[in-house]
C-alpha atoms as a PDB file:
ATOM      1  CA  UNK A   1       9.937  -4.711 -15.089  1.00  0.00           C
ATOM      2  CA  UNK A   2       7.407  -6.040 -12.215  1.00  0.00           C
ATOM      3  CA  UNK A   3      10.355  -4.642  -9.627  1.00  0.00           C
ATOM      4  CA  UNK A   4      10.750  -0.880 -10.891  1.00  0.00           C
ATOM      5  CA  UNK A   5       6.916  -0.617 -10.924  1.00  0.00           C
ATOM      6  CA  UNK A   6       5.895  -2.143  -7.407  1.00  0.00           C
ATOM      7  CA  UNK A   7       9.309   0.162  -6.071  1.00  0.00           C
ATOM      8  CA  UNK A   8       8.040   3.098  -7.740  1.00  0.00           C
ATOM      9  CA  UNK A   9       4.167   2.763  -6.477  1.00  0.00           C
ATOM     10  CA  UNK A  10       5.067   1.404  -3.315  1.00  0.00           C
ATOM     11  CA  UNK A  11       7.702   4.936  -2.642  1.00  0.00           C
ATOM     12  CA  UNK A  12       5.158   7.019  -4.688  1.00  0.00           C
ATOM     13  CA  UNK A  13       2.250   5.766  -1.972  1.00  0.00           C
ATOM     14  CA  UNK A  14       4.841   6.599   1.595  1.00  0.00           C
ATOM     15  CA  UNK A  15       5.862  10.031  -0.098  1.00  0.00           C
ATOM     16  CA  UNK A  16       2.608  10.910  -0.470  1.00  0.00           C
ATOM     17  CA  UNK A  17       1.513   9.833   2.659  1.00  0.00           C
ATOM     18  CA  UNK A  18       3.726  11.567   4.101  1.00  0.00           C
ATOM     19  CA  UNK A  19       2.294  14.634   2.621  1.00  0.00           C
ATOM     20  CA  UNK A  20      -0.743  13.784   4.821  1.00  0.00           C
ATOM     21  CA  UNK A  21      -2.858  13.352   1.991  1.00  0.00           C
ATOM     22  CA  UNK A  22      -5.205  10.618   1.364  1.00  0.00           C
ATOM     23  CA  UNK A  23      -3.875   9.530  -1.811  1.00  0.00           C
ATOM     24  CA  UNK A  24      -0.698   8.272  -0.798  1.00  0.00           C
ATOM     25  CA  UNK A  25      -3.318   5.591   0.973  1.00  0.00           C
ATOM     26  CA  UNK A  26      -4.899   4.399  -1.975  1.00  0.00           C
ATOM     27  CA  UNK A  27      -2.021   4.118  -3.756  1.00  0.00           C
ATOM     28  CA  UNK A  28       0.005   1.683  -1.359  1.00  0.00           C
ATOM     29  CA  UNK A  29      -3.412  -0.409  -1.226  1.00  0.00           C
ATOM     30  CA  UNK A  30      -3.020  -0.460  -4.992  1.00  0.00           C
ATOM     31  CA  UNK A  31       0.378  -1.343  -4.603  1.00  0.00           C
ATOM     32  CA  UNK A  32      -0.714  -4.505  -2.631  1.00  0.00           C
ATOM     33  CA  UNK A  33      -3.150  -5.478  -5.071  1.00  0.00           C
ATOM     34  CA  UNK A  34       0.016  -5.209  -7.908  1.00  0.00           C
ATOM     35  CA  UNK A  35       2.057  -7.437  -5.899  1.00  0.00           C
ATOM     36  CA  UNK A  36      -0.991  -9.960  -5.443  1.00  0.00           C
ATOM     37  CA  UNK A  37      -0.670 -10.088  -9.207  1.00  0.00           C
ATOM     38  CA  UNK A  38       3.083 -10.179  -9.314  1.00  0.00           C
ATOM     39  CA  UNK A  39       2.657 -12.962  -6.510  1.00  0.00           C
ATOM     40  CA  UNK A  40       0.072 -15.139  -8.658  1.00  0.00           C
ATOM     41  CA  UNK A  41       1.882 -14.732 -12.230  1.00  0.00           C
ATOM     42  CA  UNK A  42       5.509 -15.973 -10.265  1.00  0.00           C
ATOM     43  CA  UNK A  43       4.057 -18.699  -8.084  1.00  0.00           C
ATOM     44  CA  UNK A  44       5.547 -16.882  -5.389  1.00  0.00           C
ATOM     45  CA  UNK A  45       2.305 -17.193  -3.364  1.00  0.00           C
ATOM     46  CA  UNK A  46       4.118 -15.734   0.240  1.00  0.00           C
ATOM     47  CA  UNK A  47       3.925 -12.307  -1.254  1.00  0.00           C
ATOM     48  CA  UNK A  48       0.196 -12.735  -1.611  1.00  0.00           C
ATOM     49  CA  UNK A  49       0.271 -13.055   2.559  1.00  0.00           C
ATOM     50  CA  UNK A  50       3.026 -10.163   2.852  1.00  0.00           C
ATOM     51  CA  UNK A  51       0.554  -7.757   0.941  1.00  0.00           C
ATOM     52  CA  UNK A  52      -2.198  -8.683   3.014  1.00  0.00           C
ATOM     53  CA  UNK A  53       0.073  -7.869   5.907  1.00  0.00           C
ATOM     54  CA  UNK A  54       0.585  -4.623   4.801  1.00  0.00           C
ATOM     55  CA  UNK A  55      -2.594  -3.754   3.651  1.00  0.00           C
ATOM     56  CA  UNK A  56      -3.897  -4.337   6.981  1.00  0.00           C
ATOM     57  CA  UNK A  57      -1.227  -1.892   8.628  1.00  0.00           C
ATOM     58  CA  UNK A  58      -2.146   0.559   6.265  1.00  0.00           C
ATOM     59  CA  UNK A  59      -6.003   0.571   6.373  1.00  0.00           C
ATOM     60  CA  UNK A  60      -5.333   0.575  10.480  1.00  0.00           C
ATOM     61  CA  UNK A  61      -2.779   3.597   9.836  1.00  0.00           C
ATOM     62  CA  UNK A  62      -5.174   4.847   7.688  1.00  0.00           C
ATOM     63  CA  UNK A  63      -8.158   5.096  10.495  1.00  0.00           C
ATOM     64  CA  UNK A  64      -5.394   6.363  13.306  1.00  0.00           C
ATOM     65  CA  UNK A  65      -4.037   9.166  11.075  1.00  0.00           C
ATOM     66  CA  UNK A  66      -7.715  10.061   9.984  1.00  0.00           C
ATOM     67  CA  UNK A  67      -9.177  10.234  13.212  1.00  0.00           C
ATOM     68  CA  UNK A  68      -7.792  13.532  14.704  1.00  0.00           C
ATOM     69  CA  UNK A  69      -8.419  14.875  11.015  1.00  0.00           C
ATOM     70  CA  UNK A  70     -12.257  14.146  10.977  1.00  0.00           C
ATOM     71  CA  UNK A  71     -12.356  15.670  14.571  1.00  0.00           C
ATOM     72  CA  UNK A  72     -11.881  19.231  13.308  1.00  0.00           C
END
């Protein structure tokens, strides 16, 4: 179950993105915080430093893909 629902977030999040609208950003950073969870309840604690990873690109994707926006 934990698979369909951090694929169908995680694709969800990038589609929207793509979209170029903010939500698709809060949604992968939700994403990461699911797979923290998933991460803790498997004792598979290397996804905990993948989604912190990620997170980070996002949130700096985030500010590079905002900036030309905010300057209009």
């Amino acid at each position: 179950m934990w698979s369909w629902v951090l694929a169908i977030v995680g694709i969800t999040g990038i589609f929207i993105v793509g979209k170029k609208s903010i939500a698709g950003w809060v949604i992968l950073l939700i994403n990461e915080n699911l797979w923290v969870i998933y991460a803790v309840k498997t004792h598979q604690y290397g996804f905990i430093a993948a989604a912190i990873g990620y997170a980070t690109v996002y949130i700096k994707n985030f500010v590079s893909w905002s900036r030309p926006r905010l300057a209009r």
